[in-house]
PDB file of N, CA and C in Angstrom:
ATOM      1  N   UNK A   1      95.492  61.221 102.813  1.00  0.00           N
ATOM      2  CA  UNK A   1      96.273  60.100 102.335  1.00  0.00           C
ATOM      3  C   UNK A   1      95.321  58.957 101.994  1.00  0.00           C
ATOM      4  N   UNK A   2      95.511  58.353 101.203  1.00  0.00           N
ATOM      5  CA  UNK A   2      94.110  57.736 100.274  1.00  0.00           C
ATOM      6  C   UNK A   2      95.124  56.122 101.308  1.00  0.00           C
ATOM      7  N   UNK A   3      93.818  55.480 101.451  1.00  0.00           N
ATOM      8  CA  UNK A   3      94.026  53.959 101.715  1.00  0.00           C
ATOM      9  C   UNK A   3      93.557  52.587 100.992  1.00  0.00           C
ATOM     10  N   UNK A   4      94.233  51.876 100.687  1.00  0.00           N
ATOM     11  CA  UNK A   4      94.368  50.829  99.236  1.00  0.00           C
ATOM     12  C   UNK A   4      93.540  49.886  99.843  1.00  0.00           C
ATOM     13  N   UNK A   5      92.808  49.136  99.648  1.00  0.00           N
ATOM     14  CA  UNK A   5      92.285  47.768 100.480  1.00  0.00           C
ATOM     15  C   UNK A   5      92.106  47.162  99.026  1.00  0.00           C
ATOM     16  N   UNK A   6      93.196  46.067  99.106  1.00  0.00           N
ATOM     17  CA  UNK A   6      93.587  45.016  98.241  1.00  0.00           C
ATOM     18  C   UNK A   6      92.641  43.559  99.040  1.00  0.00           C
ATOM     19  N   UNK A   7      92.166  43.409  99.962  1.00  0.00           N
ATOM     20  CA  UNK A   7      92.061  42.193 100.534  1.00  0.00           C
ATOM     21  C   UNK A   7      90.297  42.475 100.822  1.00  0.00           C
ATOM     22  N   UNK A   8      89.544  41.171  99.759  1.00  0.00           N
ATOM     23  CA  UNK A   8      88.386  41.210  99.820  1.00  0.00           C
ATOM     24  C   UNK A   8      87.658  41.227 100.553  1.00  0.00           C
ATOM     25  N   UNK A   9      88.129  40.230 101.950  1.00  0.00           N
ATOM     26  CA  UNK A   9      87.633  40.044 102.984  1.00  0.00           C
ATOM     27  C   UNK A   9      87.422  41.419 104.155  1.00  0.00           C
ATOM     28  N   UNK A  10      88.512  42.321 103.995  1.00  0.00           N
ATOM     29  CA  UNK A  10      88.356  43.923 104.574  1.00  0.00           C
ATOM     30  C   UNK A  10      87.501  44.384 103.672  1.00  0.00           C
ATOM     31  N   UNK A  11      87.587  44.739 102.457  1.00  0.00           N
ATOM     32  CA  UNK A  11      86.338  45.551 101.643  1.00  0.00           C
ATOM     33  C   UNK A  11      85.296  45.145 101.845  1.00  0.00           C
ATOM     34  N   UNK A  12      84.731  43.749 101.927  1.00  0.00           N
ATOM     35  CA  UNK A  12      83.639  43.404 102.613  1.00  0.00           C
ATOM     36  C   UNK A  12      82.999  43.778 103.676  1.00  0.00           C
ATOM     37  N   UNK A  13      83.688  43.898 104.643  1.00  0.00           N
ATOM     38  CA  UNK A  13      83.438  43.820 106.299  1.00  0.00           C
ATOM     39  C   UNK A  13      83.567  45.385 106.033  1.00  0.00           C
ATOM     40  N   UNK A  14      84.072  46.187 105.320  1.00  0.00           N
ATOM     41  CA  UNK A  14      84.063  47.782 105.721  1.00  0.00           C
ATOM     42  C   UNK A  14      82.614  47.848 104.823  1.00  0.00           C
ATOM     43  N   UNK A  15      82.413  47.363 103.965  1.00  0.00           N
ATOM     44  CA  UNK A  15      80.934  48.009 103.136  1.00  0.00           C
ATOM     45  C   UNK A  15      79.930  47.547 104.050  1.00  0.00           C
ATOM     46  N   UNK A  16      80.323  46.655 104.831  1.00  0.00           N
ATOM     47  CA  UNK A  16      79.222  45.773 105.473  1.00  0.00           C
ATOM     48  C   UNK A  16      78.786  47.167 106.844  1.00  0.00           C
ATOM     49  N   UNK A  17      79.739  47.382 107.275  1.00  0.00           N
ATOM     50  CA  UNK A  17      79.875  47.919 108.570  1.00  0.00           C
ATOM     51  C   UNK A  17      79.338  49.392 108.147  1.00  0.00           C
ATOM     52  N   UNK A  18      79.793  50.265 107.029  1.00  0.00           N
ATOM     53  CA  UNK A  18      78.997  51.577 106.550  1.00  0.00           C
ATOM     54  C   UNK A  18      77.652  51.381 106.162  1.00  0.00           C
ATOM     55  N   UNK A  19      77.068  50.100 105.623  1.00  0.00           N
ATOM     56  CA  UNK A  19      75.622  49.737 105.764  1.00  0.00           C
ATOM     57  C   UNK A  19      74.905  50.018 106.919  1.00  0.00           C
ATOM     58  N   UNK A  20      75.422  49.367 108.267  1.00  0.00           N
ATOM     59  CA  UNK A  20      74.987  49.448 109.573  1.00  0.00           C
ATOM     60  C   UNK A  20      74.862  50.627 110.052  1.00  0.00           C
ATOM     61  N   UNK A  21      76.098  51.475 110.001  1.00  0.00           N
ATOM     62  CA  UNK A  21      76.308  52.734 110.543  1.00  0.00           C
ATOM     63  C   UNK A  21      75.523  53.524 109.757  1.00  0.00           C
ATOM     64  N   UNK A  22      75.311  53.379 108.612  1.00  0.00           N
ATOM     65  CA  UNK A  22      74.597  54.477 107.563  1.00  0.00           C
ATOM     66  C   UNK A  22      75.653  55.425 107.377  1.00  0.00           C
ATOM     67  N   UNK A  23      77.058  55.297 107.246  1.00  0.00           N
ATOM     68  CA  UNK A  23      77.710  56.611 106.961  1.00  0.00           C
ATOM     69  C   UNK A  23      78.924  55.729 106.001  1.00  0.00           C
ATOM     70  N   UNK A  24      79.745  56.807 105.296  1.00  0.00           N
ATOM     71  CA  UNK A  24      80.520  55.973 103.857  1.00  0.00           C
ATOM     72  C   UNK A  24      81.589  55.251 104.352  1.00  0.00           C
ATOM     73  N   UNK A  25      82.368  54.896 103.567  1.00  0.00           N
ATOM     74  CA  UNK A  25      83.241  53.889 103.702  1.00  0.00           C
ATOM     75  C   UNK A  25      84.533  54.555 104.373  1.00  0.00           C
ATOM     76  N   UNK A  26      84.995  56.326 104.064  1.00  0.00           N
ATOM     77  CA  UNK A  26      85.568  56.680 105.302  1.00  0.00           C
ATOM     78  C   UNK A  26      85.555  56.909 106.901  1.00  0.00           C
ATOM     79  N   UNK A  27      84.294  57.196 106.683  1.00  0.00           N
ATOM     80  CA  UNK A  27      83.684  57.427 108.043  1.00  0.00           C
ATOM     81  C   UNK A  27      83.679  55.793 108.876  1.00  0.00           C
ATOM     82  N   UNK A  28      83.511  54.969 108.363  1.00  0.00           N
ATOM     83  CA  UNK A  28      82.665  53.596 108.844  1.00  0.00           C
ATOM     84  C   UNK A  28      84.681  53.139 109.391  1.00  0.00           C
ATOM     85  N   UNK A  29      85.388  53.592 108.429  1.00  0.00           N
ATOM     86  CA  UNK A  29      87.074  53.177 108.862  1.00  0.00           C
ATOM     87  C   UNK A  29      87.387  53.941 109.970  1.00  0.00           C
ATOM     88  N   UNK A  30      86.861  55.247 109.948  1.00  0.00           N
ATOM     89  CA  UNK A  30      87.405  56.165 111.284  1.00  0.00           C
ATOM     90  C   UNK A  30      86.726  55.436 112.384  1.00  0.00           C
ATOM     91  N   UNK A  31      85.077  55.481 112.273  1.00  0.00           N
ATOM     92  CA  UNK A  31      84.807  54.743 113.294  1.00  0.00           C
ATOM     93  C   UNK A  31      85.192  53.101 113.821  1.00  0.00           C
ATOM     94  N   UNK A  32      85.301  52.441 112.958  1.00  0.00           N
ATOM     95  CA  UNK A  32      85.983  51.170 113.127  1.00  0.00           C
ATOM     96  C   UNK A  32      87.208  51.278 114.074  1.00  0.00           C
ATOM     97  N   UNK A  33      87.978  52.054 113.611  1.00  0.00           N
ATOM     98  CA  UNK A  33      89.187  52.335 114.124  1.00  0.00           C
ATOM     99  C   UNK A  33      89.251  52.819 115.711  1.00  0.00           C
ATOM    100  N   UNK A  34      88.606  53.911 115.761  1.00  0.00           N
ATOM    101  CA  UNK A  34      88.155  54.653 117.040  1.00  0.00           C
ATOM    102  C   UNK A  34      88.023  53.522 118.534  1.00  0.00           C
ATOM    103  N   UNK A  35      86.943  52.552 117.839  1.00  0.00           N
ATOM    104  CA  UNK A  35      86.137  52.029 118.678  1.00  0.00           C
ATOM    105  C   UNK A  35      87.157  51.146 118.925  1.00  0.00           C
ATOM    106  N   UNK A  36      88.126  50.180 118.137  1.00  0.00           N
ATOM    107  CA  UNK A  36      89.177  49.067 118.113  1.00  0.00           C
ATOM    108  C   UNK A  36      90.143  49.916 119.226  1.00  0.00           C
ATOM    109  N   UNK A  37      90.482  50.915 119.052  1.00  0.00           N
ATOM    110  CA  UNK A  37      91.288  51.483 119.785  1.00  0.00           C
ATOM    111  C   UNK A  37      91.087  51.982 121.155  1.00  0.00           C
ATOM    112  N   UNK A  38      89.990  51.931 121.257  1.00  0.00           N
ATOM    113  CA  UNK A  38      89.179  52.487 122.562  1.00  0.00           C
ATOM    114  C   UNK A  38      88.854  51.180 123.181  1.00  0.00           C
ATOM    115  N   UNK A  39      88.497  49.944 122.609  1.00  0.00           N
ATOM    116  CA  UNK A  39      88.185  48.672 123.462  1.00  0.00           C
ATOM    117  C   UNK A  39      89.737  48.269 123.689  1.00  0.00           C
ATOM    118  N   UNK A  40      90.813  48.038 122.903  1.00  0.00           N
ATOM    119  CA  UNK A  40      92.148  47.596 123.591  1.00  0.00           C
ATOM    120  C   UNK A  40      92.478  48.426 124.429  1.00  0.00           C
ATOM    121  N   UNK A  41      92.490  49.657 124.866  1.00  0.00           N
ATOM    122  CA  UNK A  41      92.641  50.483 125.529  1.00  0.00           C
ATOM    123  C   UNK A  41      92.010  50.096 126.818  1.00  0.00           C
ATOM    124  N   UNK A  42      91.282  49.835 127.240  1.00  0.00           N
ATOM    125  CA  UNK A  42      90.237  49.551 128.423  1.00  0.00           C
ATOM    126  C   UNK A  42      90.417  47.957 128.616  1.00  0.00           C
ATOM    127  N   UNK A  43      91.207  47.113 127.885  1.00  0.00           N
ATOM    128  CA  UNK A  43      91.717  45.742 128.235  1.00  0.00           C
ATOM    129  C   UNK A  43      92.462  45.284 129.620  1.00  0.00           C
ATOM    130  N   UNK A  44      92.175  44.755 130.260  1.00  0.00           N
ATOM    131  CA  UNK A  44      93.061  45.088 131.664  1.00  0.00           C
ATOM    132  C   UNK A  44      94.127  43.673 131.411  1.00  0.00           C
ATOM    133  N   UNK A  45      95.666  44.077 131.696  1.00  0.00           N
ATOM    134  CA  UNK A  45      96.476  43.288 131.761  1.00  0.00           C
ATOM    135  C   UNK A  45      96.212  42.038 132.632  1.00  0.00           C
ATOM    136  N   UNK A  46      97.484  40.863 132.619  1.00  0.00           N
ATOM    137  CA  UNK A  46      97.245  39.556 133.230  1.00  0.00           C
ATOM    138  C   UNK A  46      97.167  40.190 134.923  1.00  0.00           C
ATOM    139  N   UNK A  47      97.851  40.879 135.072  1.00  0.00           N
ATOM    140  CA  UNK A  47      97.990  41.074 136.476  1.00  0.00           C
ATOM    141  C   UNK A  47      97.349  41.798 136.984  1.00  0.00           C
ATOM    142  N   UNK A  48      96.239  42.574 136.130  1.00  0.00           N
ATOM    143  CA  UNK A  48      95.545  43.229 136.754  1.00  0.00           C
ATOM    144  C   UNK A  48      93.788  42.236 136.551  1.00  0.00           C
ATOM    145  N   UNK A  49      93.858  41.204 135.676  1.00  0.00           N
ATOM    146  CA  UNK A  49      92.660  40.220 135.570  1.00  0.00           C
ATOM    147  C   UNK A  49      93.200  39.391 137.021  1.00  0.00           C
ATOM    148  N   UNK A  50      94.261  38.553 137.462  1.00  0.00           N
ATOM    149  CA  UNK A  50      94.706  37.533 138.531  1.00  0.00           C
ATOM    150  C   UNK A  50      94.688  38.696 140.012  1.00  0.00           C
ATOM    151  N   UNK A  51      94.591  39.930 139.671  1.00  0.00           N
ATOM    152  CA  UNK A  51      94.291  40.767 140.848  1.00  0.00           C
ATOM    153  C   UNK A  51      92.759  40.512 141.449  1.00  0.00           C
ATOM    154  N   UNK A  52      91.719  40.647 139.934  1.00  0.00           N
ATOM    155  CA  UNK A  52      90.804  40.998 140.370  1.00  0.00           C
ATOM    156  C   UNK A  52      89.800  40.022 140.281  1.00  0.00           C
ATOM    157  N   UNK A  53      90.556  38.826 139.995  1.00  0.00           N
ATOM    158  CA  UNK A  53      90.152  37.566 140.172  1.00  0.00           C
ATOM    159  C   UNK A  53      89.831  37.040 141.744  1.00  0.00           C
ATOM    160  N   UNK A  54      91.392  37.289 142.497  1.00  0.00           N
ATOM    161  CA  UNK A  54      91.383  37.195 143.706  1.00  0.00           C
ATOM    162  C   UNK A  54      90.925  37.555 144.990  1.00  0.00           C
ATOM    163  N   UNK A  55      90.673  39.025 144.460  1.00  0.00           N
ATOM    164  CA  UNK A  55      89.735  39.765 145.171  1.00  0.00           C
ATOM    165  C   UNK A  55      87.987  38.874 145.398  1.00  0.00           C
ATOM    166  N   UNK A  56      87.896  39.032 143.619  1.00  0.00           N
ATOM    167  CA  UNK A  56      86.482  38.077 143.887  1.00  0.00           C
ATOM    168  C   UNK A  56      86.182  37.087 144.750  1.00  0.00           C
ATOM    169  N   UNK A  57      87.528  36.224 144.822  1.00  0.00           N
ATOM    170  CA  UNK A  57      87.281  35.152 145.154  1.00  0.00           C
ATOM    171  C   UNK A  57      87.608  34.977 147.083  1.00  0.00           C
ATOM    172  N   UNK A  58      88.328  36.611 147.644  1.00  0.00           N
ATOM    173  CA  UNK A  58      88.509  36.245 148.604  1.00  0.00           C
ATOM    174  C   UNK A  58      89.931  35.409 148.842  1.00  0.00           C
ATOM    175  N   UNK A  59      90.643  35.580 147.850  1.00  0.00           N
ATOM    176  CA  UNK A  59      92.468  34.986 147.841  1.00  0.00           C
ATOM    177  C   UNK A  59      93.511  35.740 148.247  1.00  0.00           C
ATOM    178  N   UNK A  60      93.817  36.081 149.370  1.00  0.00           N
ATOM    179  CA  UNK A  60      94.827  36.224 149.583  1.00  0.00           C
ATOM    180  C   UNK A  60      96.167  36.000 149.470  1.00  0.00           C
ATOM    181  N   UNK A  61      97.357  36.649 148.766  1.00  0.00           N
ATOM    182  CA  UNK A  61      98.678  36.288 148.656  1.00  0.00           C
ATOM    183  C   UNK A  61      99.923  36.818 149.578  1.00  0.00           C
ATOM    184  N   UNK A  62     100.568  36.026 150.123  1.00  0.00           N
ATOM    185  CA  UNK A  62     101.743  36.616 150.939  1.00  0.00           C
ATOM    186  C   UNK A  62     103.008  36.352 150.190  1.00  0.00           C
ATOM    187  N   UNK A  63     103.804  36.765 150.967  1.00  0.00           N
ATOM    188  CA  UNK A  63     105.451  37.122 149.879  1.00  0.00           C
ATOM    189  C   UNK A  63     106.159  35.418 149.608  1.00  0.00           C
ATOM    190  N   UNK A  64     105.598  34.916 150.336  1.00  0.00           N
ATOM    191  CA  UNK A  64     105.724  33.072 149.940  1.00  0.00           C
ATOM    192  C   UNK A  64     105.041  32.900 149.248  1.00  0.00           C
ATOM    193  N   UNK A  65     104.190  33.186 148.910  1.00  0.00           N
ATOM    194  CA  UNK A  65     102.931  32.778 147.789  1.00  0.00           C
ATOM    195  C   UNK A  65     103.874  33.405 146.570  1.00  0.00           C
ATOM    196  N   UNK A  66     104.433  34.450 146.456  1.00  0.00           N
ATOM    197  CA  UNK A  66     105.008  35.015 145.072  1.00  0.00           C
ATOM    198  C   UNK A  66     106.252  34.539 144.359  1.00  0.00           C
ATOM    199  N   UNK A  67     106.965  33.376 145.460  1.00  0.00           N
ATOM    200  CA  UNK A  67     107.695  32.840 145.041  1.00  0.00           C
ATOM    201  C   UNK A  67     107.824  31.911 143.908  1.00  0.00           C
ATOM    202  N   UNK A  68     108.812  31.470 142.747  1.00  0.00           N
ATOM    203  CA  UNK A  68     108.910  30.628 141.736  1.00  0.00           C
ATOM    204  C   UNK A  68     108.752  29.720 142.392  1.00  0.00           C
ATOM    205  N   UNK A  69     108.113  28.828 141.930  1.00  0.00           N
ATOM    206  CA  UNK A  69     108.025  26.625 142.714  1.00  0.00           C
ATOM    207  C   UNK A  69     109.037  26.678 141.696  1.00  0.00           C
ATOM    208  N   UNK A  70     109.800  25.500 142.490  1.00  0.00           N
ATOM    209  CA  UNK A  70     111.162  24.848 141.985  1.00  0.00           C
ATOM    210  C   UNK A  70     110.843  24.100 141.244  1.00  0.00           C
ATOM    211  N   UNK A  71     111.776  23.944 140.014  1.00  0.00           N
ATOM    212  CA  UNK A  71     111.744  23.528 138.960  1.00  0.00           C
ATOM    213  C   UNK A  71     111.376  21.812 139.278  1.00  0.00           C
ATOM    214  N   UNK A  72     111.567  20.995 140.334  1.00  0.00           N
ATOM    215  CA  UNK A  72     110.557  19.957 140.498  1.00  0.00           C
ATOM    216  C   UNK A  72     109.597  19.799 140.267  1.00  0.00           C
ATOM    217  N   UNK A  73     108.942  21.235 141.232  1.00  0.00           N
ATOM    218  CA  UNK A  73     107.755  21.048 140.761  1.00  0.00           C
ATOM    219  C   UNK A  73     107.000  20.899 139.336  1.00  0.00           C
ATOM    220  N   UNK A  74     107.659  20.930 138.514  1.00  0.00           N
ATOM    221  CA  UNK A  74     107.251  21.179 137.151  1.00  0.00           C
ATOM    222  C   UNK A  74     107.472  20.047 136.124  1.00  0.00           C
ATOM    223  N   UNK A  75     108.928  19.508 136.670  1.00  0.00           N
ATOM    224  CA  UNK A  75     109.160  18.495 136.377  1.00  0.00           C
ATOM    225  C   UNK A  75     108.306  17.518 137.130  1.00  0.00           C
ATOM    226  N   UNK A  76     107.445  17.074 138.042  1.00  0.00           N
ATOM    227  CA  UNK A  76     106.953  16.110 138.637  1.00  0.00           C
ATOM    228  C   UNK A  76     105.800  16.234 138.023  1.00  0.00           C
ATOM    229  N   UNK A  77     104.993  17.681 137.178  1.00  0.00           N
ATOM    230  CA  UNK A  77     103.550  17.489 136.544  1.00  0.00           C
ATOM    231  C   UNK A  77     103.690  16.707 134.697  1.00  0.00           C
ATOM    232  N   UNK A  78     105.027  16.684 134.775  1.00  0.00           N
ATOM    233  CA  UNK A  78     105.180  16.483 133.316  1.00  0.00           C
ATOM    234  C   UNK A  78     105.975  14.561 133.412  1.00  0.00           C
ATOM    235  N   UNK A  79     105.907  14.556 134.670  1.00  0.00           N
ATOM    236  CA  UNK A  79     106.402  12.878 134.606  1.00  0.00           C
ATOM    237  C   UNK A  79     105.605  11.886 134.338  1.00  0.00           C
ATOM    238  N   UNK A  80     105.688  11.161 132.976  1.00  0.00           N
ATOM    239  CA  UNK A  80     105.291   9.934 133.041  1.00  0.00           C
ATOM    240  C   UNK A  80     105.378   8.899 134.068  1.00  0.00           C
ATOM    241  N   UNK A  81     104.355   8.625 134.098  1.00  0.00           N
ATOM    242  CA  UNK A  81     104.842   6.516 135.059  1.00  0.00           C
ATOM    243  C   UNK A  81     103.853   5.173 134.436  1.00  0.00           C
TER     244      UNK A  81
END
């Protein structure tokens, strides 16, 4: 299935990138692709970055700690005086 690249700024960056690699402009898309897909893949979610944040840091959370702060609280960081 043939692929159109209307947008200069992609035809650029793909000729640019089969330069580097030394291989053509399909190959340089498979690999582009591969690698994009393989680094989001290995991205670790928020809760698994605030996991391993805590760990680092030696933070402990208990089942009070997981609770919502009341909407005061939120309202009292956003009060003018």
């Amino acid at each position: 299935m043939p692929i159109n690249v209307n947008n200069p700024e992609a035809d650029k960056l793909t000729r640019q990138f089969a330069e580097i690699a030394g291989v053509g402009i399909t190959d340089a898309i498979v690999i582009a692709m591969r690698e994009a897909i393989e680094r989001r893949s290995r991205v670790e979610s928020a809760i698994e970055t605030a996991a391993r944040l805590r760990e680092k840091h030696g933070v402990k959370i208990n089942a009070d700690m997981r609770k919502p702060l009341p909407r005061k609280a939120f309202d009292d960081m956003w009060e003018t005086n």
